[in-house]
PDB file of N, CA and C in Angstrom:
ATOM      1  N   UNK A   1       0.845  -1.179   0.000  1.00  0.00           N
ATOM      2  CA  UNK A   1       0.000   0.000   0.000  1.00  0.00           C
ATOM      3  C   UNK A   1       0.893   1.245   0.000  1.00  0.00           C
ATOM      4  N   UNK A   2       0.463   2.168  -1.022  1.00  0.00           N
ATOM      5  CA  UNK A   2       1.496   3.557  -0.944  1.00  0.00           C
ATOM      6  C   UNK A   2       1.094   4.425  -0.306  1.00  0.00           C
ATOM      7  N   UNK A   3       1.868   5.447  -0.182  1.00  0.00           N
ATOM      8  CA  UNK A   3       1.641   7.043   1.072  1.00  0.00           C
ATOM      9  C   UNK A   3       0.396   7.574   0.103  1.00  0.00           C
ATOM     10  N   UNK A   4      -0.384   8.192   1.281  1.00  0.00           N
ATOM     11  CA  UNK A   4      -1.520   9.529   0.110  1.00  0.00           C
ATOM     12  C   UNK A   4      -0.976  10.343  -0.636  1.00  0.00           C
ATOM     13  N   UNK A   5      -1.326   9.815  -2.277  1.00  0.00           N
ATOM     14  CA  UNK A   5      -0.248  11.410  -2.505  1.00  0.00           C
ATOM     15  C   UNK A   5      -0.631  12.829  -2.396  1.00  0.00           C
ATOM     16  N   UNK A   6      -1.603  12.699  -1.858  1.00  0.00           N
ATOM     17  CA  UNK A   6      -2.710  14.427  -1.637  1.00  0.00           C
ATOM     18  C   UNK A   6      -2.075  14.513  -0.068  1.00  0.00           C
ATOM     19  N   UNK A   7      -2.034  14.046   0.723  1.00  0.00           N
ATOM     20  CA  UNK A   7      -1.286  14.228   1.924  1.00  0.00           C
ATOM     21  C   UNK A   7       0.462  14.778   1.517  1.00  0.00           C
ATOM     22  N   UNK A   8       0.713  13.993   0.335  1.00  0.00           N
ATOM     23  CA  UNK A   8       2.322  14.432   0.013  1.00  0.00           C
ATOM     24  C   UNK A   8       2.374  15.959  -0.082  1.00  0.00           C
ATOM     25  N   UNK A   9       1.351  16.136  -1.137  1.00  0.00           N
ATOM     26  CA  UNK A   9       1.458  17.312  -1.980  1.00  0.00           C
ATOM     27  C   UNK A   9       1.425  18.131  -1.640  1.00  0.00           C
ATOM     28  N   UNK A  10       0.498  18.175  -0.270  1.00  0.00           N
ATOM     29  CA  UNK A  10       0.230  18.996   0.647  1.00  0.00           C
ATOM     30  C   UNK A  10       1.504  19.440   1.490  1.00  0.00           C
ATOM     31  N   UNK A  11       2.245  18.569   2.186  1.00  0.00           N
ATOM     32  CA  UNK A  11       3.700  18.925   2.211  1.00  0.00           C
ATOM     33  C   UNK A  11       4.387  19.769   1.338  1.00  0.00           C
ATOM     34  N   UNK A  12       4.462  19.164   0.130  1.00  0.00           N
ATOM     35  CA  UNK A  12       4.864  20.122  -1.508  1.00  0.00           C
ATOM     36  C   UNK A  12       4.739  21.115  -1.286  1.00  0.00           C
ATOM     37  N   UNK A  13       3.326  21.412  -1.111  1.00  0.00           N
ATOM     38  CA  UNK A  13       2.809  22.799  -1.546  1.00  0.00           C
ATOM     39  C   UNK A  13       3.238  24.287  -0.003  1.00  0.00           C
ATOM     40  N   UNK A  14       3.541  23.271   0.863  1.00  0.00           N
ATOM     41  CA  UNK A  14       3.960  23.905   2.131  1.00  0.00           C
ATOM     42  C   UNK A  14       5.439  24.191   2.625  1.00  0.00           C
ATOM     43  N   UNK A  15       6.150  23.277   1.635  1.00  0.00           N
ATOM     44  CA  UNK A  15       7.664  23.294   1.252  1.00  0.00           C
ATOM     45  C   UNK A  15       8.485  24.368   0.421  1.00  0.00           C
ATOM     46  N   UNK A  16       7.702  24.707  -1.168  1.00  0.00           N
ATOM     47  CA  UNK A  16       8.137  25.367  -1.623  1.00  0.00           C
ATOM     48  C   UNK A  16       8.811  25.947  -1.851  1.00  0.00           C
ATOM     49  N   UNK A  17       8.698  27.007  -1.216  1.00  0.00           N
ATOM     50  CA  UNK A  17       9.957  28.269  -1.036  1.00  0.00           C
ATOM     51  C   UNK A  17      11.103  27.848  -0.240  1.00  0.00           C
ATOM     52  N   UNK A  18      11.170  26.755   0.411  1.00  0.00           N
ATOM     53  CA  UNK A  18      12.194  26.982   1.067  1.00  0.00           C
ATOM     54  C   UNK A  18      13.169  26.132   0.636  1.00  0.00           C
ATOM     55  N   UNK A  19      14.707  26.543   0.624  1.00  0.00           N
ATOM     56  CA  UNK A  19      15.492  25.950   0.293  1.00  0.00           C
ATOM     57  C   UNK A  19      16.178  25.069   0.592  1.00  0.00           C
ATOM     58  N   UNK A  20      16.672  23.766  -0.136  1.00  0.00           N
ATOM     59  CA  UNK A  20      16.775  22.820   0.523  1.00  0.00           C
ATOM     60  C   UNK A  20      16.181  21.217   1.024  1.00  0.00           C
ATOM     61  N   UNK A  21      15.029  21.668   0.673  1.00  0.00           N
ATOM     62  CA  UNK A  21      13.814  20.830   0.500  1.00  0.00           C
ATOM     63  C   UNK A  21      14.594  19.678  -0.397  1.00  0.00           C
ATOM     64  N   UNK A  22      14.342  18.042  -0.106  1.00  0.00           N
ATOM     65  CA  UNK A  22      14.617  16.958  -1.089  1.00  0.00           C
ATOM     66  C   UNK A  22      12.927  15.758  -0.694  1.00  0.00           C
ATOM     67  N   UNK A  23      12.820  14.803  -1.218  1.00  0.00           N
ATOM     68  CA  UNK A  23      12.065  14.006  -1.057  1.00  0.00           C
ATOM     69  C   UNK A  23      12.928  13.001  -1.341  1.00  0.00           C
ATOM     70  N   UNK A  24      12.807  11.553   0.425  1.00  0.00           N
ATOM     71  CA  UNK A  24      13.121  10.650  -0.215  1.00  0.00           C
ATOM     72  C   UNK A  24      12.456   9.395   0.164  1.00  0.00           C
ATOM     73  N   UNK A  25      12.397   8.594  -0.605  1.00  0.00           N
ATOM     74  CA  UNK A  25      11.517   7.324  -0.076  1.00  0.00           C
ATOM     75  C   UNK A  25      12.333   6.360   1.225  1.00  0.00           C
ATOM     76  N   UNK A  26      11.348   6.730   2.732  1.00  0.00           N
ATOM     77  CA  UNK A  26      11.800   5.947   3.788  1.00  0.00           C
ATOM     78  C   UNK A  26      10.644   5.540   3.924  1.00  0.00           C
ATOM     79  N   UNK A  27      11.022   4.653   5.049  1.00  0.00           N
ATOM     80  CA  UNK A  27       9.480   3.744   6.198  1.00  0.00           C
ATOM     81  C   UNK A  27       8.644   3.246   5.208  1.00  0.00           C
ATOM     82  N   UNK A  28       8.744   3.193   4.099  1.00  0.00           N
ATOM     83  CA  UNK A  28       7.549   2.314   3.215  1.00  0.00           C
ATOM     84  C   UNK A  28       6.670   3.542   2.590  1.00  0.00           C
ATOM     85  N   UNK A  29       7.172   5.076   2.486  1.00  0.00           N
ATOM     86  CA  UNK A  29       6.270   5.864   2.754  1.00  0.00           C
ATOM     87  C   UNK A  29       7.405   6.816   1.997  1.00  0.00           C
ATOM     88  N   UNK A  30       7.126   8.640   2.223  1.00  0.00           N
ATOM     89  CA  UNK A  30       7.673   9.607   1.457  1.00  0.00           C
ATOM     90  C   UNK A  30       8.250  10.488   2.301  1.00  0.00           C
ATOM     91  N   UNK A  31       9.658  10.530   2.617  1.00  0.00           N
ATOM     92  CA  UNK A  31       9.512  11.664   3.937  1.00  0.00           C
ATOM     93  C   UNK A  31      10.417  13.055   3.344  1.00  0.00           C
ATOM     94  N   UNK A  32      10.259  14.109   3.440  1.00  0.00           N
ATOM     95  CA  UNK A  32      10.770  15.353   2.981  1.00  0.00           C
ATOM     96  C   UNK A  32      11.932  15.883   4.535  1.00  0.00           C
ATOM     97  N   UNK A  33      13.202  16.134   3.318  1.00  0.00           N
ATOM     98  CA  UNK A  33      14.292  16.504   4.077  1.00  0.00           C
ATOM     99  C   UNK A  33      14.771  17.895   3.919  1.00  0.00           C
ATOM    100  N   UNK A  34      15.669  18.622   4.983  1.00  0.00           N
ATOM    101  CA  UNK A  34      15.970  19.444   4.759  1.00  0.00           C
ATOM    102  C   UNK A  34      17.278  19.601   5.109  1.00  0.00           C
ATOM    103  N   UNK A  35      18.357  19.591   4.198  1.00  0.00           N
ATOM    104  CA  UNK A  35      19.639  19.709   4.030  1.00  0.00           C
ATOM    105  C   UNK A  35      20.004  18.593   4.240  1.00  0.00           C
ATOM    106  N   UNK A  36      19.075  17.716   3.875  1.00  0.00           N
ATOM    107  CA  UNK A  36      19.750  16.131   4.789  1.00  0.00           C
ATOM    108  C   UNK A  36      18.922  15.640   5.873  1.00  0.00           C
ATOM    109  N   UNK A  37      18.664  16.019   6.541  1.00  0.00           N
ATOM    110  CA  UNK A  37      17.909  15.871   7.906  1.00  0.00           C
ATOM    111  C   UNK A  37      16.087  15.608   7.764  1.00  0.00           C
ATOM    112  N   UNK A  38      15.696  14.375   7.949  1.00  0.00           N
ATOM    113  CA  UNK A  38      14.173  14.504   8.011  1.00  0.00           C
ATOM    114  C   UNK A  38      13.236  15.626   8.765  1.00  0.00           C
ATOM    115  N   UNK A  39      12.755  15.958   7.958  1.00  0.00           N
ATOM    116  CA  UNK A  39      11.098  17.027   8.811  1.00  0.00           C
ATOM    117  C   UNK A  39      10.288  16.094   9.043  1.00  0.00           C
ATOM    118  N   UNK A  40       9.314  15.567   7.911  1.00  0.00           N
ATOM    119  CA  UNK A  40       8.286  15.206   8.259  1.00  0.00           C
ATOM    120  C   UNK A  40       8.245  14.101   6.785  1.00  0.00           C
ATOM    121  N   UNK A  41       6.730  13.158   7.163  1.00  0.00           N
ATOM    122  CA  UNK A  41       6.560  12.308   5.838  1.00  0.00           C
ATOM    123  C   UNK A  41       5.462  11.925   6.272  1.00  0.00           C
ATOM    124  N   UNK A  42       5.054  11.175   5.433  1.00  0.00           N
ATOM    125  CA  UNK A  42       3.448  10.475   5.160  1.00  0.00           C
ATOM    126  C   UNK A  42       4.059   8.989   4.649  1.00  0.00           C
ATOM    127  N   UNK A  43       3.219   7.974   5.168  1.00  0.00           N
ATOM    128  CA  UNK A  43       2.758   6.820   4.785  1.00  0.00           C
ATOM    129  C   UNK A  43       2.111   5.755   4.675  1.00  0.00           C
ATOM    130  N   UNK A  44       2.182   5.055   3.995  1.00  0.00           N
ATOM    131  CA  UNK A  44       0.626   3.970   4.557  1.00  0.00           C
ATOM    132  C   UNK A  44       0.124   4.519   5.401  1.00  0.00           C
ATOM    133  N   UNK A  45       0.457   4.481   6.881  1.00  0.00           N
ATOM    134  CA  UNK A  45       0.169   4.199   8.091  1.00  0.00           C
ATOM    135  C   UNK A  45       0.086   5.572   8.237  1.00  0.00           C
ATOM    136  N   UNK A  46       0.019   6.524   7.889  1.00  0.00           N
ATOM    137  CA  UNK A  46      -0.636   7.797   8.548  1.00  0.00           C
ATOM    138  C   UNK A  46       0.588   9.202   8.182  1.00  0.00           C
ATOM    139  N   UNK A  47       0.931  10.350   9.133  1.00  0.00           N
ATOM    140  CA  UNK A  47       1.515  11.404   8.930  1.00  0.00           C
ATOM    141  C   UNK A  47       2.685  11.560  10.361  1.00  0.00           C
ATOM    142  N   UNK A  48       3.757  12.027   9.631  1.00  0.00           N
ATOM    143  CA  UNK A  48       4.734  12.352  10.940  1.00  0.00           C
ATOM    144  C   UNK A  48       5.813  13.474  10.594  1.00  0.00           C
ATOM    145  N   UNK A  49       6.076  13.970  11.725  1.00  0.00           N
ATOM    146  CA  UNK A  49       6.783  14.796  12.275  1.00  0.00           C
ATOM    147  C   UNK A  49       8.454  14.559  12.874  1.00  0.00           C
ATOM    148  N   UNK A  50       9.337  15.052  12.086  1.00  0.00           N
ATOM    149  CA  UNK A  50      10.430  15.112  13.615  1.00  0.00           C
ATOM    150  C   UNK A  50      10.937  16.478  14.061  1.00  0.00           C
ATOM    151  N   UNK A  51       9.992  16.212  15.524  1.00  0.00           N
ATOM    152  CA  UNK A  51      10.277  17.959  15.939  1.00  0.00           C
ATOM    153  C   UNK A  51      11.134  17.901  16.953  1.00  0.00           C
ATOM    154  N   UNK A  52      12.187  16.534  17.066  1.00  0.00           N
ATOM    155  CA  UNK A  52      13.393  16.944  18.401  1.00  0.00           C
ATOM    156  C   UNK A  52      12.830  16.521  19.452  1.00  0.00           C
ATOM    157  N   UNK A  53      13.436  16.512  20.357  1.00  0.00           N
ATOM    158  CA  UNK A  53      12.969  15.734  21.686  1.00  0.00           C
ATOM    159  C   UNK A  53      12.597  16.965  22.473  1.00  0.00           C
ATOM    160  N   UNK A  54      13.434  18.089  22.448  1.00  0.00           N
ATOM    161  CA  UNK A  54      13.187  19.854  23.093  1.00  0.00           C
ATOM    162  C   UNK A  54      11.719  20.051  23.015  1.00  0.00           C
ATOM    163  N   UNK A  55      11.252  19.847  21.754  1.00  0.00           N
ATOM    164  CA  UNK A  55       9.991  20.409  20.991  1.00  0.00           C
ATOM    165  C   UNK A  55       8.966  18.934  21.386  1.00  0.00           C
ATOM    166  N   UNK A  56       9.481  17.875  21.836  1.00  0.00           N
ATOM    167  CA  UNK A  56       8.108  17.024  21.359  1.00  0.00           C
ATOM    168  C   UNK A  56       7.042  17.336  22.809  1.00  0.00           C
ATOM    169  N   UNK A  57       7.295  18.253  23.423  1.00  0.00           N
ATOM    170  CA  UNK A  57       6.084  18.104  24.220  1.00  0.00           C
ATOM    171  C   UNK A  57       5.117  19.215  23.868  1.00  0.00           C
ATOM    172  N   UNK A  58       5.710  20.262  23.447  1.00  0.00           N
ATOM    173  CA  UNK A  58       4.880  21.439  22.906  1.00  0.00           C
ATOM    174  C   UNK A  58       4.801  20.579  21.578  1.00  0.00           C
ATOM    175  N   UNK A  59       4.973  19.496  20.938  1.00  0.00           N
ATOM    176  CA  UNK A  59       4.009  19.040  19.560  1.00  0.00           C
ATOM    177  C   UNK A  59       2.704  18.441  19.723  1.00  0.00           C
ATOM    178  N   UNK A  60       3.168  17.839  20.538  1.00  0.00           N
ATOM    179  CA  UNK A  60       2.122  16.870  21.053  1.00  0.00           C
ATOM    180  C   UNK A  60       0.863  17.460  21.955  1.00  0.00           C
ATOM    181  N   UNK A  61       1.275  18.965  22.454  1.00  0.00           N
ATOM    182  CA  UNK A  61      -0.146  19.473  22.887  1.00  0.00           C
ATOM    183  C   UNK A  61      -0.852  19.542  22.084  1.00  0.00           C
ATOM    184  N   UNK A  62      -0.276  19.727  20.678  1.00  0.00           N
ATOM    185  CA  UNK A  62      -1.566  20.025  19.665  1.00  0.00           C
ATOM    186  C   UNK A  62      -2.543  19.066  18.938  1.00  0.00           C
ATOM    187  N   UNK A  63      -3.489  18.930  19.528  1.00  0.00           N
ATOM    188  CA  UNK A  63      -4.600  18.719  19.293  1.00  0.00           C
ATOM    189  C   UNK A  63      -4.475  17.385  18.049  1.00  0.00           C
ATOM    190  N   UNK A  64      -4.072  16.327  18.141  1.00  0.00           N
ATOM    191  CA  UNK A  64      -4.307  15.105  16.824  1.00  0.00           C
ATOM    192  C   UNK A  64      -2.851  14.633  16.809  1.00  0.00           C
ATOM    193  N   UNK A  65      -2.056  15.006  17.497  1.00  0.00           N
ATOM    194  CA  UNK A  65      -0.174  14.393  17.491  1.00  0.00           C
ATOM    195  C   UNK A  65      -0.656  13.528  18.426  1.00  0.00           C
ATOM    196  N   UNK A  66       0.232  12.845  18.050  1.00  0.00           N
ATOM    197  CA  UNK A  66       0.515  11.640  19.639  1.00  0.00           C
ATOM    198  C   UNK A  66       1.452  10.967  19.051  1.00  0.00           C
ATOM    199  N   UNK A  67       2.429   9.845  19.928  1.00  0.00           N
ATOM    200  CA  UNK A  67       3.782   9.339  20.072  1.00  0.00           C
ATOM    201  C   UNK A  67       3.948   8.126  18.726  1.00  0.00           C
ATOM    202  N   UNK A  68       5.217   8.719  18.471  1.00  0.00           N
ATOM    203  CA  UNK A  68       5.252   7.865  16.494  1.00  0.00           C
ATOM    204  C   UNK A  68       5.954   6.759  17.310  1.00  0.00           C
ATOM    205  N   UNK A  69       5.301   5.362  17.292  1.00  0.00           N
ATOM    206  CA  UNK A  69       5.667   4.004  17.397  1.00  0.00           C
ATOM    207  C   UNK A  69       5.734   3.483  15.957  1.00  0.00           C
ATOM    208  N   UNK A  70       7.364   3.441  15.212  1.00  0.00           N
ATOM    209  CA  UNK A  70       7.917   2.554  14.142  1.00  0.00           C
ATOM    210  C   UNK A  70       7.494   1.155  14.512  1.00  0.00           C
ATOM    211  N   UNK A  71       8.328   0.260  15.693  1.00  0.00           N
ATOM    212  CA  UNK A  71       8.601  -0.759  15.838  1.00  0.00           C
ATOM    213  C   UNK A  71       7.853  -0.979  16.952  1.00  0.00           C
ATOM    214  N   UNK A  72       6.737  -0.698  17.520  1.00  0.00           N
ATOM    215  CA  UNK A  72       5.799  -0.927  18.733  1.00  0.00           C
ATOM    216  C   UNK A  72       6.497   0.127  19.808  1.00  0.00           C
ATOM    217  N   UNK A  73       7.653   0.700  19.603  1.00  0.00           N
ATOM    218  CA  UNK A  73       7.924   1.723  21.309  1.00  0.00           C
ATOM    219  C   UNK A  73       8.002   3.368  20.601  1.00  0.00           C
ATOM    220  N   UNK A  74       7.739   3.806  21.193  1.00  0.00           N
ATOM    221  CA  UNK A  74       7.920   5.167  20.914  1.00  0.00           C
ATOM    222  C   UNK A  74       9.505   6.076  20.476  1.00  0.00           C
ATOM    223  N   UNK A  75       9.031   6.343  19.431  1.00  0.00           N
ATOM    224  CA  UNK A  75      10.447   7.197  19.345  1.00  0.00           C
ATOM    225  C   UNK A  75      10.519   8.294  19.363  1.00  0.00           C
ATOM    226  N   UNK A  76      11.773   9.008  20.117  1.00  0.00           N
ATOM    227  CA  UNK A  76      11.667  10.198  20.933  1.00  0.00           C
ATOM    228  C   UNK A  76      12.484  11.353  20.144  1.00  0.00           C
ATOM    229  N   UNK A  77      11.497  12.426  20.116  1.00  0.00           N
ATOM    230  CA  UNK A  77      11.611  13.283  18.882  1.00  0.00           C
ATOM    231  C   UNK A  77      10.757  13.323  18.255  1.00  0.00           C
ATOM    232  N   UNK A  78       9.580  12.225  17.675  1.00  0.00           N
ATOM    233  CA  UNK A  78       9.305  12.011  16.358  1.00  0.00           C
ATOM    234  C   UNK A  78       7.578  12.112  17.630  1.00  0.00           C
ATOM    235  N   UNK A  79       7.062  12.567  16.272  1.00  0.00           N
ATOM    236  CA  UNK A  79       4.829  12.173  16.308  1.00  0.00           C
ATOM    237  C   UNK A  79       4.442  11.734  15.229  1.00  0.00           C
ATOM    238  N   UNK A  80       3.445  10.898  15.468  1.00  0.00           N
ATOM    239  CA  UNK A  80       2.514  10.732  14.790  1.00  0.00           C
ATOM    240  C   UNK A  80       1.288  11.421  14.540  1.00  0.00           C
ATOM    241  N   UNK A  81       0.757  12.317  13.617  1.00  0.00           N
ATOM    242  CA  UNK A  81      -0.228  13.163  13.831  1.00  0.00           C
ATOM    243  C   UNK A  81      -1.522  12.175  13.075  1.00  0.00           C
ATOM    244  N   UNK A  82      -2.652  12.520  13.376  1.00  0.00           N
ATOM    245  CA  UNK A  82      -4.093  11.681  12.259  1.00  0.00           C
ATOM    246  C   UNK A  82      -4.107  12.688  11.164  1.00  0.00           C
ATOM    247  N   UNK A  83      -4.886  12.153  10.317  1.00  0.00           N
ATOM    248  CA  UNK A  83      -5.110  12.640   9.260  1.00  0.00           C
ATOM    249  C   UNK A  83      -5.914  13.790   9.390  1.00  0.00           C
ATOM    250  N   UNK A  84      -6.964  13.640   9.924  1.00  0.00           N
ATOM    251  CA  UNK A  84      -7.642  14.892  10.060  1.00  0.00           C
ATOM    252  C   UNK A  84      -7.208  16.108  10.475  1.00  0.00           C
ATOM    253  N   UNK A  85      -6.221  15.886  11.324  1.00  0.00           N
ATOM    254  CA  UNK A  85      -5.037  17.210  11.979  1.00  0.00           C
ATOM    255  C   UNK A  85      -4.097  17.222  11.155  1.00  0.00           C
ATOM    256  N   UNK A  86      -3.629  16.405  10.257  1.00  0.00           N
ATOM    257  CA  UNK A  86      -2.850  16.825   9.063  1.00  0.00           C
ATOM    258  C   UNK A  86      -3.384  17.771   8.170  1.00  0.00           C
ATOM    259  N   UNK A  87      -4.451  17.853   7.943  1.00  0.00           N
ATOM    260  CA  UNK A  87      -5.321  18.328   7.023  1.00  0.00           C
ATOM    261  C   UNK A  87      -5.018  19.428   7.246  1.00  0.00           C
ATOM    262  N   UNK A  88      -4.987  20.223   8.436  1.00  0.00           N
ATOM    263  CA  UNK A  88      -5.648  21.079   9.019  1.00  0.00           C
ATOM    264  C   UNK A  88      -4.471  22.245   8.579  1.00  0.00           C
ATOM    265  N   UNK A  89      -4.467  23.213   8.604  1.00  0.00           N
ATOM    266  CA  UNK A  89      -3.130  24.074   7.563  1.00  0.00           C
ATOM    267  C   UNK A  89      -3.067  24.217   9.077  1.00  0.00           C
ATOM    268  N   UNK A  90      -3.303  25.207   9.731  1.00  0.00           N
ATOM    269  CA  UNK A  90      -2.950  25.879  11.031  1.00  0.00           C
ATOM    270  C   UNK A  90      -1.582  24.917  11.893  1.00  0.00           C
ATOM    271  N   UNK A  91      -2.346  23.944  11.725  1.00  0.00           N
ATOM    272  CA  UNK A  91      -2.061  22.771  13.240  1.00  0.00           C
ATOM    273  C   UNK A  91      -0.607  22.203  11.936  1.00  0.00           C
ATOM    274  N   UNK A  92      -0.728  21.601  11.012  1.00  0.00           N
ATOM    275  CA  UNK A  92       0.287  21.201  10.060  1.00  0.00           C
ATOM    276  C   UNK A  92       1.551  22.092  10.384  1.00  0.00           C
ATOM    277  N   UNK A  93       1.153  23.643   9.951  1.00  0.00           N
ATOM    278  CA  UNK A  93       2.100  24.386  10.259  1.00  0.00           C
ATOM    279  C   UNK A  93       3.032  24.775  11.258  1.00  0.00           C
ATOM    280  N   UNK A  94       2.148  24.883  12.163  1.00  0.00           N
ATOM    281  CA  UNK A  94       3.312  24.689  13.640  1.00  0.00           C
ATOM    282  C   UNK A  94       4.209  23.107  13.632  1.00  0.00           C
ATOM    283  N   UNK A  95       3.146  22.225  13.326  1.00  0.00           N
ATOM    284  CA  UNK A  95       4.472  20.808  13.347  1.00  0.00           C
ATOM    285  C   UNK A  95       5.546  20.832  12.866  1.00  0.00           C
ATOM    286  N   UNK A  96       5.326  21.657  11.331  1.00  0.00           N
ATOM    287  CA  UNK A  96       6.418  22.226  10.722  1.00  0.00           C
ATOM    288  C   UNK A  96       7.098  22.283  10.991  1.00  0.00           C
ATOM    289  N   UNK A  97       6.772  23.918  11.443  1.00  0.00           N
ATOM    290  CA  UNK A  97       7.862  24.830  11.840  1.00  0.00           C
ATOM    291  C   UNK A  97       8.454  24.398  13.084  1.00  0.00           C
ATOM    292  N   UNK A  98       7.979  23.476  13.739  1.00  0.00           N
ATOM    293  CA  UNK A  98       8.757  22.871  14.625  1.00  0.00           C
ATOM    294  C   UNK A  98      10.172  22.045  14.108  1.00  0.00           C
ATOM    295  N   UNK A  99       9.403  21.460  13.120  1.00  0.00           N
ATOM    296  CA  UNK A  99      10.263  20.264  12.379  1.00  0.00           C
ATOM    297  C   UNK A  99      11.709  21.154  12.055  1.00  0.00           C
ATOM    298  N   UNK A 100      11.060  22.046  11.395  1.00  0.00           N
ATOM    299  CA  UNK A 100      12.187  23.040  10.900  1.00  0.00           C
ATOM    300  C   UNK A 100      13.170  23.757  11.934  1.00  0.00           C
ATOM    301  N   UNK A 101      12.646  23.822  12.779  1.00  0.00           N
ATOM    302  CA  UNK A 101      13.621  24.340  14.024  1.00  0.00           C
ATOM    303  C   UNK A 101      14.627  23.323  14.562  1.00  0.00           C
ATOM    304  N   UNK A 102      14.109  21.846  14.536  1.00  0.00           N
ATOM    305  CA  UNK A 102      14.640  21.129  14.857  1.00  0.00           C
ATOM    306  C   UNK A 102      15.911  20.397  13.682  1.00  0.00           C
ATOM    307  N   UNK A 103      15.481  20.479  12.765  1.00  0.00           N
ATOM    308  CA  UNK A 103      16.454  20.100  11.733  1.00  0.00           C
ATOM    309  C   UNK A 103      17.609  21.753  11.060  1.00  0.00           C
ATOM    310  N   UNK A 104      17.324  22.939  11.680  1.00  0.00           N
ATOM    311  CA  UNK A 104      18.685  23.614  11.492  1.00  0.00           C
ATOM    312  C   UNK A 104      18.899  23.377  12.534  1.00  0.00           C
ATOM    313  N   UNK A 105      18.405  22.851  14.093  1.00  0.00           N
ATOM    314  CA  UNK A 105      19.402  22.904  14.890  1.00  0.00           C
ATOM    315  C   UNK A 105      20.549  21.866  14.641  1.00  0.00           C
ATOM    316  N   UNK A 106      20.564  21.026  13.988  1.00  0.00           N
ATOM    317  CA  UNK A 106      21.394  19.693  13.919  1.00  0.00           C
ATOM    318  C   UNK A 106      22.713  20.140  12.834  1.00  0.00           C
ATOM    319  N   UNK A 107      23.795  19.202  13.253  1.00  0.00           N
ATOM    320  CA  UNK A 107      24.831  19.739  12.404  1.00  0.00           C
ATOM    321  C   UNK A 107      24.709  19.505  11.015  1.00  0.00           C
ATOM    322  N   UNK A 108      25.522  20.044  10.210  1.00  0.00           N
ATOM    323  CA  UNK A 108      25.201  19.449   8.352  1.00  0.00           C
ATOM    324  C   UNK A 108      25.590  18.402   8.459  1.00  0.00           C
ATOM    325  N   UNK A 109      25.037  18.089   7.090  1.00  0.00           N
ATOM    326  CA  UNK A 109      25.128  16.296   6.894  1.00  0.00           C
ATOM    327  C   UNK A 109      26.055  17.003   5.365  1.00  0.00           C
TER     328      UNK A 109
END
């Protein structure tokens, strides 16, 4: 089963301008990088985030995140958001821009 590509695009279309942006196929799914470093992706299994371990508790207040289990345990840094809060531009955007805070903080790749 493949990622939504209307969930992708939606990324796409929220990516744009900024530089740096790559797409590459992980987790069975599509995840968008920046300079190297994962933000966020979609797949089968739903929508995610990596907003850092600093940031994952202010991600997760928002309203449809909760804890991204790959392999059944939680991994720290990372959410899983639902679809319906993906949707949502507002709530997407802060995950973002979280994501994004968290991936210039990291060294270059």
């Amino acid at each position: 089963m493949a990622h939504d590509e209307g969930l992708a695009q939606l990324l796409r279309d929220d990516l744009v301008d900024i530089t740096g942006i790559t797409e590459r196929n992980m987790f069975g799914g599509l995840c968008f990088m920046l300079n190297g470093h994962m933000l966020c992706g979609v797949s089968p299994k739903g929508c995610m985030f990596r907003v850092g371990k600093p940031r994952e508790t202010e991600a997760r207040a928002i309203d449809g995140a909760g804890p991204m289990q790959f392999t059944g345990r939680p991994m720290g840094g990372m959410i899983d958001v639902t679809e319906e809060a993906f949707q949502d531009d507002t709530k997407r955007d802060q995950w973002l821009q979280l994501a994004i805070t968290n991936a210039q903080s990291l060294p270059p790749k």
